[in-house]
C-alpha atoms as a PDB file:
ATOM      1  CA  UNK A   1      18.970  94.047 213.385  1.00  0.00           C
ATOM      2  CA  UNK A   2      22.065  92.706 213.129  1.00  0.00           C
ATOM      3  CA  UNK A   3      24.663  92.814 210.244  1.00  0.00           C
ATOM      4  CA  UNK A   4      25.335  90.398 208.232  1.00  0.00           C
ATOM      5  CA  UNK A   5      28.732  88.689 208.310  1.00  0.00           C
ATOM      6  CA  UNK A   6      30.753  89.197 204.946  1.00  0.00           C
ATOM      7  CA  UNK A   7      34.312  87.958 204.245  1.00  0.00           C
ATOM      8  CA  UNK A   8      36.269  88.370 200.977  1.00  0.00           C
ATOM      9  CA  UNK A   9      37.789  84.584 200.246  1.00  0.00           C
ATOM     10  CA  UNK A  10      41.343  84.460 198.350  1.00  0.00           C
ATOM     11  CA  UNK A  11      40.697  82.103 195.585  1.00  0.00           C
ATOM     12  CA  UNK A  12      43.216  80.166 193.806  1.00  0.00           C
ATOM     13  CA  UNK A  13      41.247  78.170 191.842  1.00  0.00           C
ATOM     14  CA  UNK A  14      42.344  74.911 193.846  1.00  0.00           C
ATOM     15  CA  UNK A  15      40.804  72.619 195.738  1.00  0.00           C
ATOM     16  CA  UNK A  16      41.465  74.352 199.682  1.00  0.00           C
ATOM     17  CA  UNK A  17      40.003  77.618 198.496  1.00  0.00           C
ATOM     18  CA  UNK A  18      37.076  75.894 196.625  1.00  0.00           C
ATOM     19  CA  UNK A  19      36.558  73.848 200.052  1.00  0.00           C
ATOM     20  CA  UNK A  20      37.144  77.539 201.936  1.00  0.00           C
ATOM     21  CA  UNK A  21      34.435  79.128 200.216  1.00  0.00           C
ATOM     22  CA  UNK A  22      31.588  76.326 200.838  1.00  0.00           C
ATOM     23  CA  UNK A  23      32.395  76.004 204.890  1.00  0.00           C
ATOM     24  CA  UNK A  24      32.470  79.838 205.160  1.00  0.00           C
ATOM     25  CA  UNK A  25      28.717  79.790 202.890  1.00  0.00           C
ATOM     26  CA  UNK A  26      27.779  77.386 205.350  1.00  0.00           C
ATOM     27  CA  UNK A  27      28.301  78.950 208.236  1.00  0.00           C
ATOM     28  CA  UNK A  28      26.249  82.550 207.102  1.00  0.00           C
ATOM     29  CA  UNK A  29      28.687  84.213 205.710  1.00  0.00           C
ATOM     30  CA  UNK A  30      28.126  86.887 202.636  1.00  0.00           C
ATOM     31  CA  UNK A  31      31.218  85.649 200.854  1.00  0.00           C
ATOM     32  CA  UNK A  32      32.871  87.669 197.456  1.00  0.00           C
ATOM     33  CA  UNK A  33      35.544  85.749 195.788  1.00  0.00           C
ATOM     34  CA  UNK A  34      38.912  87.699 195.016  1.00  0.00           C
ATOM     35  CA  UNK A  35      41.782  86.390 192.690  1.00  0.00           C
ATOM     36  CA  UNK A  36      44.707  88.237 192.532  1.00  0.00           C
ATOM     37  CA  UNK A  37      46.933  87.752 189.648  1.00  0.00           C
ATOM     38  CA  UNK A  38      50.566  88.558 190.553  1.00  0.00           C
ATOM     39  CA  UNK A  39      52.553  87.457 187.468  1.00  0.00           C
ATOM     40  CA  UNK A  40      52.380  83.694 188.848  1.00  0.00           C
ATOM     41  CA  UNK A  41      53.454  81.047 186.403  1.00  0.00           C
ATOM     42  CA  UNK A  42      49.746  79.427 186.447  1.00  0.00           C
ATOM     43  CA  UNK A  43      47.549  82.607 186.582  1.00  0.00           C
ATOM     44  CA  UNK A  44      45.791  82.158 183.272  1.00  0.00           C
ATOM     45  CA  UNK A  45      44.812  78.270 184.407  1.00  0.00           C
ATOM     46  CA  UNK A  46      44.176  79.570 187.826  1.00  0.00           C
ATOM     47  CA  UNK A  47      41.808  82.005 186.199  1.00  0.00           C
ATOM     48  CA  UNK A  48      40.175  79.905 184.388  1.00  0.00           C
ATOM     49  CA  UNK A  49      39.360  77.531 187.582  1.00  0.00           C
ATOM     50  CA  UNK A  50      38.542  80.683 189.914  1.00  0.00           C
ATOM     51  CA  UNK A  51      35.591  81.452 187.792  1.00  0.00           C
ATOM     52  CA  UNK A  52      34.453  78.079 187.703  1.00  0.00           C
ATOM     53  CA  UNK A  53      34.678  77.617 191.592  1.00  0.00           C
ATOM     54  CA  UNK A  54      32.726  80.873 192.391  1.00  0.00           C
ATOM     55  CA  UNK A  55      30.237  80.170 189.378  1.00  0.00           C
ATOM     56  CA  UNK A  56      29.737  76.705 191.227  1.00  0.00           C
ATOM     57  CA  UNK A  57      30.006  78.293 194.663  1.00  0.00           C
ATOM     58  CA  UNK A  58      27.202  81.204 193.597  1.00  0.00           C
ATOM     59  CA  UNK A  59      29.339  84.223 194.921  1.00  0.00           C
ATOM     60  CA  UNK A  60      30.425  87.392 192.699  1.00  0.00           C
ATOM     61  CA  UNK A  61      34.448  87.554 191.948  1.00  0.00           C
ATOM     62  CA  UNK A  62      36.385  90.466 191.709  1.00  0.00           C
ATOM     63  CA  UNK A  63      39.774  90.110 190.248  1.00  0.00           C
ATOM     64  CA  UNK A  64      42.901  92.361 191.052  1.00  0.00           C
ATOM     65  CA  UNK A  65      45.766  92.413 188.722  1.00  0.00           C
ATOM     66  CA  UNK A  66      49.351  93.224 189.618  1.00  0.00           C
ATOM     67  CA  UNK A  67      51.788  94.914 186.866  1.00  0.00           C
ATOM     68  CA  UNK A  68      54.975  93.456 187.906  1.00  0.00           C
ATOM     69  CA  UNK A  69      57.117  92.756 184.444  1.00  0.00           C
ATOM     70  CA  UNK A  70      58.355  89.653 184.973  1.00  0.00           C
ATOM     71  CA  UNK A  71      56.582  86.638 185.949  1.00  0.00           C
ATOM     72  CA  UNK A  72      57.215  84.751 189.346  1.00  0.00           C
ATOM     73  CA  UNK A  73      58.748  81.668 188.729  1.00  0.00           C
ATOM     74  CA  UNK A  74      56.878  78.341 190.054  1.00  0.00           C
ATOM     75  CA  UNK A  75      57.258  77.156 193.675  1.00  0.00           C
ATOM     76  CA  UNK A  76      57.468  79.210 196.714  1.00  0.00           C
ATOM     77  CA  UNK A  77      56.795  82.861 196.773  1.00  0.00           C
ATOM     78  CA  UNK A  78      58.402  84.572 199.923  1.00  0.00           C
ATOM     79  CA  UNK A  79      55.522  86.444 201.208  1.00  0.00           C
ATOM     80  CA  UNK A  80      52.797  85.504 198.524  1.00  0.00           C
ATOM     81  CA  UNK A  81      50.142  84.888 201.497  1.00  0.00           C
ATOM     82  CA  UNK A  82      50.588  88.055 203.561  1.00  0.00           C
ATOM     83  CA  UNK A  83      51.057  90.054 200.633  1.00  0.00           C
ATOM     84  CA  UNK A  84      47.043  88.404 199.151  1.00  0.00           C
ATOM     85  CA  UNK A  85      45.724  88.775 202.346  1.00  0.00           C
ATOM     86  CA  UNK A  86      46.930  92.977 202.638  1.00  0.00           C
ATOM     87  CA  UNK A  87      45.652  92.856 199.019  1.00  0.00           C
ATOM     88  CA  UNK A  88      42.585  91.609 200.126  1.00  0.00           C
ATOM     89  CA  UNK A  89      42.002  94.132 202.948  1.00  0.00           C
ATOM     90  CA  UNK A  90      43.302  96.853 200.798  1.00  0.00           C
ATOM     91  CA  UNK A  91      41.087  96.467 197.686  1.00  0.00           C
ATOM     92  CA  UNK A  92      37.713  96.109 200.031  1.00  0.00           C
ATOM     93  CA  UNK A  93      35.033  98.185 199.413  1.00  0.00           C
ATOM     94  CA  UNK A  94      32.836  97.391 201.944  1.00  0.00           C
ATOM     95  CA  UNK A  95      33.670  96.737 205.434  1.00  0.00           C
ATOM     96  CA  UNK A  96      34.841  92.606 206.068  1.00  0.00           C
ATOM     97  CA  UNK A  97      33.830  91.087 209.086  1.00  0.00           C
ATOM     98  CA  UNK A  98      36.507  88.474 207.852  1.00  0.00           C
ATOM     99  CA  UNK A  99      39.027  87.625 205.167  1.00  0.00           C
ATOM    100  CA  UNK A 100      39.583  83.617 204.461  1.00  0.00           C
ATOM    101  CA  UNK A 101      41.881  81.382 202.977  1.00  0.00           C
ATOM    102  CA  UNK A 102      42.370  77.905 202.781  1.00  0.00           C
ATOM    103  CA  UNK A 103      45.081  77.193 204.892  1.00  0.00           C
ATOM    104  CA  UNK A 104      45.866  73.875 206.063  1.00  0.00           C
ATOM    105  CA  UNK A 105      47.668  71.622 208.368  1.00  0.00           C
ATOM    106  CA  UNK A 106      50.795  70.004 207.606  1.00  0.00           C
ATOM    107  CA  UNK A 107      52.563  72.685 205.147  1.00  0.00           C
ATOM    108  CA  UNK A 108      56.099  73.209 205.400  1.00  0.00           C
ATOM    109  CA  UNK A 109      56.093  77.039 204.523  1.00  0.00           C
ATOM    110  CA  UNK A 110      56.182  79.646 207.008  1.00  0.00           C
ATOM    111  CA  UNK A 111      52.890  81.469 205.589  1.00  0.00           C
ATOM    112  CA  UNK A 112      51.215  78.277 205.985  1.00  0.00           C
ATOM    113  CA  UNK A 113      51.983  77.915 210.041  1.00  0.00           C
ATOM    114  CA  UNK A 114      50.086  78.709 212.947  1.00  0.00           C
ATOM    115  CA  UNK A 115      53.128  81.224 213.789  1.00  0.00           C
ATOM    116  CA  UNK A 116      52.410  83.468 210.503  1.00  0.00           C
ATOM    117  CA  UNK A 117      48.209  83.294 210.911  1.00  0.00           C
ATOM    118  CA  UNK A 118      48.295  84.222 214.658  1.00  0.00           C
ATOM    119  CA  UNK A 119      50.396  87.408 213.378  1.00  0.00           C
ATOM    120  CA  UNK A 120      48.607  88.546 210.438  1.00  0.00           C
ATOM    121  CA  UNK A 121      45.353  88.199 212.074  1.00  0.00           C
ATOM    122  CA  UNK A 122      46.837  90.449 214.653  1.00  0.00           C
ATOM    123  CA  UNK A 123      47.614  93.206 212.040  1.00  0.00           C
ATOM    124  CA  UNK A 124      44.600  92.498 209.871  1.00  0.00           C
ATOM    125  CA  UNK A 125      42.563  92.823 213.494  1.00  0.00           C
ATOM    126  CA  UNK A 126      44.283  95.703 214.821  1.00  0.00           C
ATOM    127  CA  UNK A 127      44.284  97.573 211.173  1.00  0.00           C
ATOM    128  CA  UNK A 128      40.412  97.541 211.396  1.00  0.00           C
ATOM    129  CA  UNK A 129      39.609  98.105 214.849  1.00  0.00           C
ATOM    130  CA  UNK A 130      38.642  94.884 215.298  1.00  0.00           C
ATOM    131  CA  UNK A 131      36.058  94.376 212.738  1.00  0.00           C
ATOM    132  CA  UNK A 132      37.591  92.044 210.435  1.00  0.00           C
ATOM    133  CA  UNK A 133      38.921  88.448 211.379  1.00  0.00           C
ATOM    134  CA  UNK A 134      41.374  86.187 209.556  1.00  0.00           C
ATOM    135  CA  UNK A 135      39.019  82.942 208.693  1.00  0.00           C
ATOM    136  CA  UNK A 136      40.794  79.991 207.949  1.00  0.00           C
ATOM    137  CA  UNK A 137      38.692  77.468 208.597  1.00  0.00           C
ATOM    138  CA  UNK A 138      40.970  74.069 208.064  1.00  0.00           C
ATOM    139  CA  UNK A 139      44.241  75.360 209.514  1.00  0.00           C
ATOM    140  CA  UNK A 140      43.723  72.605 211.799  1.00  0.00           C
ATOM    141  CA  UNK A 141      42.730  69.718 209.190  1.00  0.00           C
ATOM    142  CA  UNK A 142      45.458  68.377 206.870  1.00  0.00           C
ATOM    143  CA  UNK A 143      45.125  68.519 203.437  1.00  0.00           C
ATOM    144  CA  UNK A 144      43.787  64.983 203.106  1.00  0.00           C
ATOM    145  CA  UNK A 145      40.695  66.176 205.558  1.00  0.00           C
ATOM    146  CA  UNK A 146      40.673  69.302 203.353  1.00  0.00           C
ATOM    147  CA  UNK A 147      40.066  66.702 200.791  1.00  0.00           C
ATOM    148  CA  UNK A 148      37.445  64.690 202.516  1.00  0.00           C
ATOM    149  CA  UNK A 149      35.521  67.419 203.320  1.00  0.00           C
ATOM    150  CA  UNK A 150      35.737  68.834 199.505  1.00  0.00           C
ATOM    151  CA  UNK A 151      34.430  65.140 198.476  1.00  0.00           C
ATOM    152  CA  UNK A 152      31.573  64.773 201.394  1.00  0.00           C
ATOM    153  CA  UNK A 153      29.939  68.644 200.264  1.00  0.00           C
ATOM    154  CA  UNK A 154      30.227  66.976 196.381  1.00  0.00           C
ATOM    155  CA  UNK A 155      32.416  69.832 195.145  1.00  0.00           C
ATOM    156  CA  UNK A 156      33.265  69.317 191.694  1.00  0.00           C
ATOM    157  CA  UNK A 157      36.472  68.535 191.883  1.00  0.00           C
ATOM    158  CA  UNK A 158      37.431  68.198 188.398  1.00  0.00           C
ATOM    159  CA  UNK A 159      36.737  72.518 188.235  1.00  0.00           C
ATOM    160  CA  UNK A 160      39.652  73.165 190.473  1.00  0.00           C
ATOM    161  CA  UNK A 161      44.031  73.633 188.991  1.00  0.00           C
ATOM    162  CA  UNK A 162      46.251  72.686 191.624  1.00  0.00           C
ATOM    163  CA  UNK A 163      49.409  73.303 189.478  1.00  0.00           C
ATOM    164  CA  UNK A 164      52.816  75.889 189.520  1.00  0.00           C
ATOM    165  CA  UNK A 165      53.560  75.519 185.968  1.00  0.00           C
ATOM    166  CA  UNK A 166      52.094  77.503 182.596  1.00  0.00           C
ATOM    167  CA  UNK A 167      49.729  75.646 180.415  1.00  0.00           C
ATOM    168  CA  UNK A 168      46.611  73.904 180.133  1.00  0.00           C
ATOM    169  CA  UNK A 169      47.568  70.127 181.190  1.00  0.00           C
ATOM    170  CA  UNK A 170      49.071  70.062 184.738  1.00  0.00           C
ATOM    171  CA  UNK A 171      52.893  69.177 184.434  1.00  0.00           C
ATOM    172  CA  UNK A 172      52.340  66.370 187.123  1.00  0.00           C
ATOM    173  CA  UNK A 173      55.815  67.463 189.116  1.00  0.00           C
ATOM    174  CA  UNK A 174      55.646  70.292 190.986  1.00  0.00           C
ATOM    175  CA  UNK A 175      54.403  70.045 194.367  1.00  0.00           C
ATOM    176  CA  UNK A 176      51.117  71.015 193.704  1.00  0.00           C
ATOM    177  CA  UNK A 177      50.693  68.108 190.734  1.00  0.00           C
ATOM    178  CA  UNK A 178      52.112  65.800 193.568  1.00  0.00           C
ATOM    179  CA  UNK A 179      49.809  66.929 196.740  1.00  0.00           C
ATOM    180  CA  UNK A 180      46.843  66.456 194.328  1.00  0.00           C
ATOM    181  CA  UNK A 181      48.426  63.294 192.827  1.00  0.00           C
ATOM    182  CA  UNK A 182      48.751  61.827 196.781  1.00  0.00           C
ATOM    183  CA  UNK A 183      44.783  62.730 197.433  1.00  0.00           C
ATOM    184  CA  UNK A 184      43.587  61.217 194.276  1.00  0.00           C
ATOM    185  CA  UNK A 185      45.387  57.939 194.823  1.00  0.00           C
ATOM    186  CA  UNK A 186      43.604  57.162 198.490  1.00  0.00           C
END
């Protein structure tokens, strides 16, 4: 009898994780959503979206808080994706046959590159003798086929917070607000 595949998804609450999570149902795997609040700028809105996206998605969510004492200011966080991902393999109870992520095509930061996936799978690979896999499914697909895809499985879009900033309305400036501004004008 073979076992069945299992993978922990980080979940953001936006609209690449949301995305993440259906392909990786799709294609047989057990999937348990983890958000991990680091002191982020957004985390209470991001919250708020994560348990709408697994509710919608049909998976349990576990939720791992950092005490940190300050609060990470919006924009890029040196690190933020290897540092989920470790969190992710870390805080697993069960063994993973993968851990995924909705990383895309096209984004300028370093943890977002080929370069930085092709190394952390290594470690993430090599740290569990080869049982568990990075999975991200769309590093190949930009974020506008991220999109497409999102709209063609009818994901409910309007569940998802795409932005950096505190507080209930999205500011509409950081680059989050202007990624999702770009795909909702097309």
């Amino acid at each position: 009898m073979a076992r069945e595949a299992n993978a922990v998804m980080l979940v953001s609450g936006g609209i690449d994780s949301y995305a993440c999570g259906r392909f990786l149902l799709q294609h047989g795997f057990a999937v348990t959503g983890l958000f991990v609040d680091y002191c982020q700028q957004a985390h209470e809105c991001e919250g708020v979206s994560v348990r709408s996206v697994c509710a919608a998605l049909k998976i349990p969510l576990r939720v791992v808080r950092l005490i940190y004492g300050e609060a990470f200011a919006a924009g890029e966080i040196l690190g933020r994706n290897w540092f989920l991902i470790a969190t992710a393999l870390l805080t697993s109870k069960k063994r993973l046959s993968g851990i995924g992520f909705g990383l895309h095509a096209g984004s300028p930061y370093y943890d977002c590159s080929d370069a930085f996936f092709d190394r952390v799978d290594t470690l993430v690979t090599e740290h569990t003798g080869g049982r568990t896999a990075l999975l991200a499914p769309f590093r190949s697909r930009t974020k506008q086929q991220v999109y497409s895809y999102a709209v063609s499985e009818q994901l409910d879009l309007d569940i998802t917070y795409s932005c950096e900033q505190r507080g209930p309305v999205p500011c509409g400036s950081c680059l989050s607000c202007l990624d999702r501004k770009l795909l909702l004008a097309r």
